[in-house]
PDB file of N, CA and C in Angstrom:
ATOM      1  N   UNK A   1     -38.492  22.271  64.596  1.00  0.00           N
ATOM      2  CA  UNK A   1     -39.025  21.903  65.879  1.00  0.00           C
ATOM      3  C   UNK A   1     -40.358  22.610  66.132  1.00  0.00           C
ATOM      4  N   UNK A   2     -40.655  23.820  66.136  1.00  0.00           N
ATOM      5  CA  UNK A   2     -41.515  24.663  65.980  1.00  0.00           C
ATOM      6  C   UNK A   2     -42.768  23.911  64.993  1.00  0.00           C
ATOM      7  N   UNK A   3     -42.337  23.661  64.081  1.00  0.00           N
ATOM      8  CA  UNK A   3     -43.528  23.473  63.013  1.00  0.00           C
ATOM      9  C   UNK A   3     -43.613  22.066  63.706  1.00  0.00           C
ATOM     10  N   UNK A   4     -43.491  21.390  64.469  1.00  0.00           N
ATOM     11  CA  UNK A   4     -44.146  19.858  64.747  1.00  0.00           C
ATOM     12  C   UNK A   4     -43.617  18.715  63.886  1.00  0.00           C
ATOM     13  N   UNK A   5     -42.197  19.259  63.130  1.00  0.00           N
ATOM     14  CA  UNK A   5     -41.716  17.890  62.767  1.00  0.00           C
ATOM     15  C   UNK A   5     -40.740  16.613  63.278  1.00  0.00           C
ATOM     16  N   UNK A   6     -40.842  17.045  64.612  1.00  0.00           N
ATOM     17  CA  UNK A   6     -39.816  16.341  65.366  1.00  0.00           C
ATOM     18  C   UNK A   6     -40.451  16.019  66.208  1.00  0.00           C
ATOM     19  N   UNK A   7     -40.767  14.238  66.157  1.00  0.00           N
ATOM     20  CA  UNK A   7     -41.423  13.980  67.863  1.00  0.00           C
ATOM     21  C   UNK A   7     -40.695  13.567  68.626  1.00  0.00           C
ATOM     22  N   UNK A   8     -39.689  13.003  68.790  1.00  0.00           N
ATOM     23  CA  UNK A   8     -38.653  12.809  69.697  1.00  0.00           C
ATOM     24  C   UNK A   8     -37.321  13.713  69.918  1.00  0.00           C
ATOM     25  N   UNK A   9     -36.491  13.293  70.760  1.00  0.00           N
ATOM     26  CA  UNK A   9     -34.871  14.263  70.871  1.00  0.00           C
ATOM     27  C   UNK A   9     -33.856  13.682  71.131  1.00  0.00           C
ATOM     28  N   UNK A  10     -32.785  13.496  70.957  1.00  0.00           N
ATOM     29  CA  UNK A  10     -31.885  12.475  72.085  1.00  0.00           C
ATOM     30  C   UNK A  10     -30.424  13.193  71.651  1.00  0.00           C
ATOM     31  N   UNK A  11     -30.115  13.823  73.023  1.00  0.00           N
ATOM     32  CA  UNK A  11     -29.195  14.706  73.259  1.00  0.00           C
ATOM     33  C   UNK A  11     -28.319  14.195  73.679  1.00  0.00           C
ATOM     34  N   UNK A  12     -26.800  14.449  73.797  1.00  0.00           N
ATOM     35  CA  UNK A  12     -25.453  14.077  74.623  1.00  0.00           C
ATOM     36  C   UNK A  12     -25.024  15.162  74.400  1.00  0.00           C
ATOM     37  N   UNK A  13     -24.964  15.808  76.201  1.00  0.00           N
ATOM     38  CA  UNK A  13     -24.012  16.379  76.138  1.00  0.00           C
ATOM     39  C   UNK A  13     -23.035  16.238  77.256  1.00  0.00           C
ATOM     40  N   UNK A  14     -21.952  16.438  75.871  1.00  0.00           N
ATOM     41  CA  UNK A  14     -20.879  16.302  76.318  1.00  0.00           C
ATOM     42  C   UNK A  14     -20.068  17.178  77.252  1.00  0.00           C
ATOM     43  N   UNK A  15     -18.697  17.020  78.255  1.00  0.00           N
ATOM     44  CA  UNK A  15     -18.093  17.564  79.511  1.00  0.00           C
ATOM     45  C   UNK A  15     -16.895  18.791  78.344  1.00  0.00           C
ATOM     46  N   UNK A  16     -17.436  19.501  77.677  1.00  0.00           N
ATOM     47  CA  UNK A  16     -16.619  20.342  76.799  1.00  0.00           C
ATOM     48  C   UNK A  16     -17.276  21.822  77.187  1.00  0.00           C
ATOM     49  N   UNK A  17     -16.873  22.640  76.758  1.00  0.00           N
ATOM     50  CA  UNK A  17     -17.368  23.816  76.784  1.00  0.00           C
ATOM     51  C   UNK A  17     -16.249  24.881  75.572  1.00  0.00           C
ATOM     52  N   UNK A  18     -17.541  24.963  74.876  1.00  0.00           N
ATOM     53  CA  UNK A  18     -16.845  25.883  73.628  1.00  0.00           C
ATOM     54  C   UNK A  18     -18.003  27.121  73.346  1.00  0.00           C
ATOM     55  N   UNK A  19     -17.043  27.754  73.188  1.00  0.00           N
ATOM     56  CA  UNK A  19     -17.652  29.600  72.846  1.00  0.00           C
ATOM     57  C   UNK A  19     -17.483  30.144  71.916  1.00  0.00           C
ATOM     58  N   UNK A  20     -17.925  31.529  71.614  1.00  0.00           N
ATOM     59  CA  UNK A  20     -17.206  32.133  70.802  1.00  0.00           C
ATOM     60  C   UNK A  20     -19.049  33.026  70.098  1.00  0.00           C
ATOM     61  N   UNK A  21     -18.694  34.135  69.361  1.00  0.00           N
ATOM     62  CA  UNK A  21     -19.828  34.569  69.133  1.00  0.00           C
ATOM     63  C   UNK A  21     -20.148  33.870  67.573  1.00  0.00           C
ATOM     64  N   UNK A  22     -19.449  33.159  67.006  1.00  0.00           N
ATOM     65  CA  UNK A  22     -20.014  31.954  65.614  1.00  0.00           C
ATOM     66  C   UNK A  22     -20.398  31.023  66.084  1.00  0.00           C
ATOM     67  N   UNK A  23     -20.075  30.990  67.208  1.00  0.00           N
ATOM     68  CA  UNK A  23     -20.695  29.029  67.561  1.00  0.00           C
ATOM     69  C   UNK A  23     -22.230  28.955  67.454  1.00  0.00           C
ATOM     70  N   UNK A  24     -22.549  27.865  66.847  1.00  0.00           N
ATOM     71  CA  UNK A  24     -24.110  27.665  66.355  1.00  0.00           C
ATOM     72  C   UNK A  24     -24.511  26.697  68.034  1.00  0.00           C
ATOM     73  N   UNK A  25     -25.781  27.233  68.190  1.00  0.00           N
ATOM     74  CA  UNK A  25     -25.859  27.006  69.422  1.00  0.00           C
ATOM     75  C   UNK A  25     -26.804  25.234  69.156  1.00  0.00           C
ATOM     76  N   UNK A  26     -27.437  24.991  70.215  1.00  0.00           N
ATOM     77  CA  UNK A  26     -28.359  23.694  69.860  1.00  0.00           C
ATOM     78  C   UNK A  26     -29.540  23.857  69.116  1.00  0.00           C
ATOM     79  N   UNK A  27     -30.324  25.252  69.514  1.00  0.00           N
ATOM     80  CA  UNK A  27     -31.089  25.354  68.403  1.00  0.00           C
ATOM     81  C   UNK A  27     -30.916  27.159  68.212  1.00  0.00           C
ATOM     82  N   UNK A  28     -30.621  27.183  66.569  1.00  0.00           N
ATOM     83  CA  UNK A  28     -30.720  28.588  66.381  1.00  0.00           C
ATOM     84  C   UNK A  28     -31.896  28.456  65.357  1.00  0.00           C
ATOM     85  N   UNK A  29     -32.370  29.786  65.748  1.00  0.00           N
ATOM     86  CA  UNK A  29     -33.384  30.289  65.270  1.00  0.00           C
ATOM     87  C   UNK A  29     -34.370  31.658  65.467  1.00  0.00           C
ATOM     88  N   UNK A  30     -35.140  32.125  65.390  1.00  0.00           N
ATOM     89  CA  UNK A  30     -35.893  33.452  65.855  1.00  0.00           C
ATOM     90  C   UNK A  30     -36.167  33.120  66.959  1.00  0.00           C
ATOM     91  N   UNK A  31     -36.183  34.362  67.470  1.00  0.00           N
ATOM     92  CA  UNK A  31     -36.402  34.608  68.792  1.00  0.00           C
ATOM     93  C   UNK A  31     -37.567  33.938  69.168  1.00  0.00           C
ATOM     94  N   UNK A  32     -38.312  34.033  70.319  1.00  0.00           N
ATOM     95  CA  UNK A  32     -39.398  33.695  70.780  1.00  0.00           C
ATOM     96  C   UNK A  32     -40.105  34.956  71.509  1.00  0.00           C
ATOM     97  N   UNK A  33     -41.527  35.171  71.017  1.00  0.00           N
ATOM     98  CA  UNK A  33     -42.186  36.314  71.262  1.00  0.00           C
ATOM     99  C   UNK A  33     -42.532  36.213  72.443  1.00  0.00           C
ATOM    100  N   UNK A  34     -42.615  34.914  73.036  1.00  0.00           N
ATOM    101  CA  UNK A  34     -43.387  34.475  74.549  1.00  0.00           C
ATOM    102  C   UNK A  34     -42.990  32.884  75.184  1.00  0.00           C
ATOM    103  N   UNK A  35     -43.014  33.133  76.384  1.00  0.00           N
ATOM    104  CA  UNK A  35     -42.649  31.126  76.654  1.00  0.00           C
ATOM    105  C   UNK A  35     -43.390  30.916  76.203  1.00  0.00           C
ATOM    106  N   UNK A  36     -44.762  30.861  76.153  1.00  0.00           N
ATOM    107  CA  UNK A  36     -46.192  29.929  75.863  1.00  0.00           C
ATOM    108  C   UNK A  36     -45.312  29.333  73.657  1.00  0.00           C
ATOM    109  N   UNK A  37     -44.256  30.278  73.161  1.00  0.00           N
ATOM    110  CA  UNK A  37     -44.106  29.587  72.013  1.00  0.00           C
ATOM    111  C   UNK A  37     -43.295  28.305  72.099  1.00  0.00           C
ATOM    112  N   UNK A  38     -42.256  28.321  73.321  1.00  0.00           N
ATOM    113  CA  UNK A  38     -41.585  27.150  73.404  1.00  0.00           C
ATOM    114  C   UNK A  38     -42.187  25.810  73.193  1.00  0.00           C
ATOM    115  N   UNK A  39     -41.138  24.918  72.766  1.00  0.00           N
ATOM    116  CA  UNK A  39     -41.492  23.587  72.617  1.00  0.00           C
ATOM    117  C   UNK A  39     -41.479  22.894  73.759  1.00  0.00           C
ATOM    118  N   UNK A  40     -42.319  22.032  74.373  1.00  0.00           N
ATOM    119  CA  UNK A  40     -42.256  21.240  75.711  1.00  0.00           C
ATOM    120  C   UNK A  40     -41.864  20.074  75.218  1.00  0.00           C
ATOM    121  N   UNK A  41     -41.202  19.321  76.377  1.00  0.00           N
ATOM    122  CA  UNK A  41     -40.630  18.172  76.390  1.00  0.00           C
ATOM    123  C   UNK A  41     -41.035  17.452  77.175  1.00  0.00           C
ATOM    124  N   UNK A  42     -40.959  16.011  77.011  1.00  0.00           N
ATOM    125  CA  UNK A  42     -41.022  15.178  78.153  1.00  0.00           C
ATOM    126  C   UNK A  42     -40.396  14.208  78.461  1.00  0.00           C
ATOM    127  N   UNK A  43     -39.793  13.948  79.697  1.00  0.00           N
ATOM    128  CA  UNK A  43     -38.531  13.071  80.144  1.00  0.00           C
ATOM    129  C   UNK A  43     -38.790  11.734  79.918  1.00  0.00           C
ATOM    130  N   UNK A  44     -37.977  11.157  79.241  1.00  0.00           N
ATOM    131  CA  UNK A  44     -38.327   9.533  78.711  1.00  0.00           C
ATOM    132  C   UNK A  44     -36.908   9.103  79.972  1.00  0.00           C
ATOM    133  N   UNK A  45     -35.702   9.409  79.331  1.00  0.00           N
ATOM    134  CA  UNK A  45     -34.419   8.407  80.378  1.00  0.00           C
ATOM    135  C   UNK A  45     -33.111   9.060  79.907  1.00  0.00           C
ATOM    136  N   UNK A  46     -32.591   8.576  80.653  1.00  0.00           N
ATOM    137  CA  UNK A  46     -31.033   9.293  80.660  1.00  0.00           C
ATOM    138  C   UNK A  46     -29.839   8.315  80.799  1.00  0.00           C
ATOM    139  N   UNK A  47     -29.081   8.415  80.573  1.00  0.00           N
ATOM    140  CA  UNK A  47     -27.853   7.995  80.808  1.00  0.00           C
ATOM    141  C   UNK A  47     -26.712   8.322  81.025  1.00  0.00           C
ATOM    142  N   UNK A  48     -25.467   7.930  81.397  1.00  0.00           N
ATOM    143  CA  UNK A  48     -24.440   8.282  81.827  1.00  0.00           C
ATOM    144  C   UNK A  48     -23.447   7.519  80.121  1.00  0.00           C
ATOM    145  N   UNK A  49     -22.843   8.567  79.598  1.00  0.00           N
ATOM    146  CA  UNK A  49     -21.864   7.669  78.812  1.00  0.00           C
ATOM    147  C   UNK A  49     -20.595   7.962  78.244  1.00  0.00           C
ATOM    148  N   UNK A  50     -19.701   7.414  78.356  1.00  0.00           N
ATOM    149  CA  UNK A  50     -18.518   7.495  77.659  1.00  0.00           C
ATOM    150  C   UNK A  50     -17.494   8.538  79.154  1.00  0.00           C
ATOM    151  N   UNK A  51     -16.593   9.122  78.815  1.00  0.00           N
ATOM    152  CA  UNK A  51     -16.012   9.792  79.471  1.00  0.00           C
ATOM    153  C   UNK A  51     -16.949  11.450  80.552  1.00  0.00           C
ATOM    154  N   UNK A  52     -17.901  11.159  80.687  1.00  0.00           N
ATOM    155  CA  UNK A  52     -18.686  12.220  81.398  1.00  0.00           C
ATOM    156  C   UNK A  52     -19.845  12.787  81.045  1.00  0.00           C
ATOM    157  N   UNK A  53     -19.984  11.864  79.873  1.00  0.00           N
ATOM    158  CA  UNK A  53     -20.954  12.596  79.168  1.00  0.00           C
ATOM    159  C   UNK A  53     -22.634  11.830  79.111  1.00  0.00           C
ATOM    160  N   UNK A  54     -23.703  13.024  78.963  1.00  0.00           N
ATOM    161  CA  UNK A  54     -24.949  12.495  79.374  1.00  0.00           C
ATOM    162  C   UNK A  54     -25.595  12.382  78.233  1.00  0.00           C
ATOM    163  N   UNK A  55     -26.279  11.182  78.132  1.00  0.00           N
ATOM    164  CA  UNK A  55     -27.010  11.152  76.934  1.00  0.00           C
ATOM    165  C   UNK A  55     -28.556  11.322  77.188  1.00  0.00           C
ATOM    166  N   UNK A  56     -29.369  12.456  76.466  1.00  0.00           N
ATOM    167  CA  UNK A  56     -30.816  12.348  77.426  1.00  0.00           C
ATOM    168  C   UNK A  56     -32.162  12.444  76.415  1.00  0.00           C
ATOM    169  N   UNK A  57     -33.077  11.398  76.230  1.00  0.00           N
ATOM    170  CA  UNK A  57     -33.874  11.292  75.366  1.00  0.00           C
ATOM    171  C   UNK A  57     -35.582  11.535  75.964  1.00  0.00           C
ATOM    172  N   UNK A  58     -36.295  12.521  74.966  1.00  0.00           N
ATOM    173  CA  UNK A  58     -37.223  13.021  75.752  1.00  0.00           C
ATOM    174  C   UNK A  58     -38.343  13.126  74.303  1.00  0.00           C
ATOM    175  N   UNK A  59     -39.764  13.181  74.711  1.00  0.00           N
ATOM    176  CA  UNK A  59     -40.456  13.004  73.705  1.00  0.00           C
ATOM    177  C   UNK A  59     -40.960  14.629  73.546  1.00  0.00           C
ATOM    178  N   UNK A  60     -41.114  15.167  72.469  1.00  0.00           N
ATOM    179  CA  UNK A  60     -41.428  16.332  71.855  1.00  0.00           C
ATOM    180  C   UNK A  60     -43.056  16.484  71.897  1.00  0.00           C
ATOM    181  N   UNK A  61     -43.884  16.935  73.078  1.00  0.00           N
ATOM    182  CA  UNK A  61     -45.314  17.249  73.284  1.00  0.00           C
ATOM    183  C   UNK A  61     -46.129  17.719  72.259  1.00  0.00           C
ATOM    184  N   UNK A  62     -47.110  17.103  71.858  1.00  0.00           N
ATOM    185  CA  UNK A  62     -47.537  18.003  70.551  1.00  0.00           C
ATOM    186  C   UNK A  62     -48.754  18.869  70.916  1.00  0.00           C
TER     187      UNK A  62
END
């Protein structure tokens, strides 16, 4: 994500909630030295689907 190979995203998440200190999160990776490294997004649309769950697709700012 970082290096600019992803221009889009499209997420669902789902009405679950799981823990634990192995759980791989949505994105693992090094830390971030500063916000200004974060990746920005931008809101394309959303949806509602299946039993509670949101599906949400957004374009990756380059």
């Amino acid at each position: 994500m970082r290096a600019g190979l992803i221009d889009e995203m499209s997420i669902v998440i789902a009405p679950l909630v799981i823990g634990g200190t192995n759980t791989p999160s949505l994105f693992d990776c090094g830390d971030l030295q500063s916000l200004d490294q974060a990746v920005k997004l931008t809101y394309i649309t959303s949806k509602s689907v299946g039993n509670g769950s949101i599906w949400m697709h957004y374009k990756v700012n380059s």
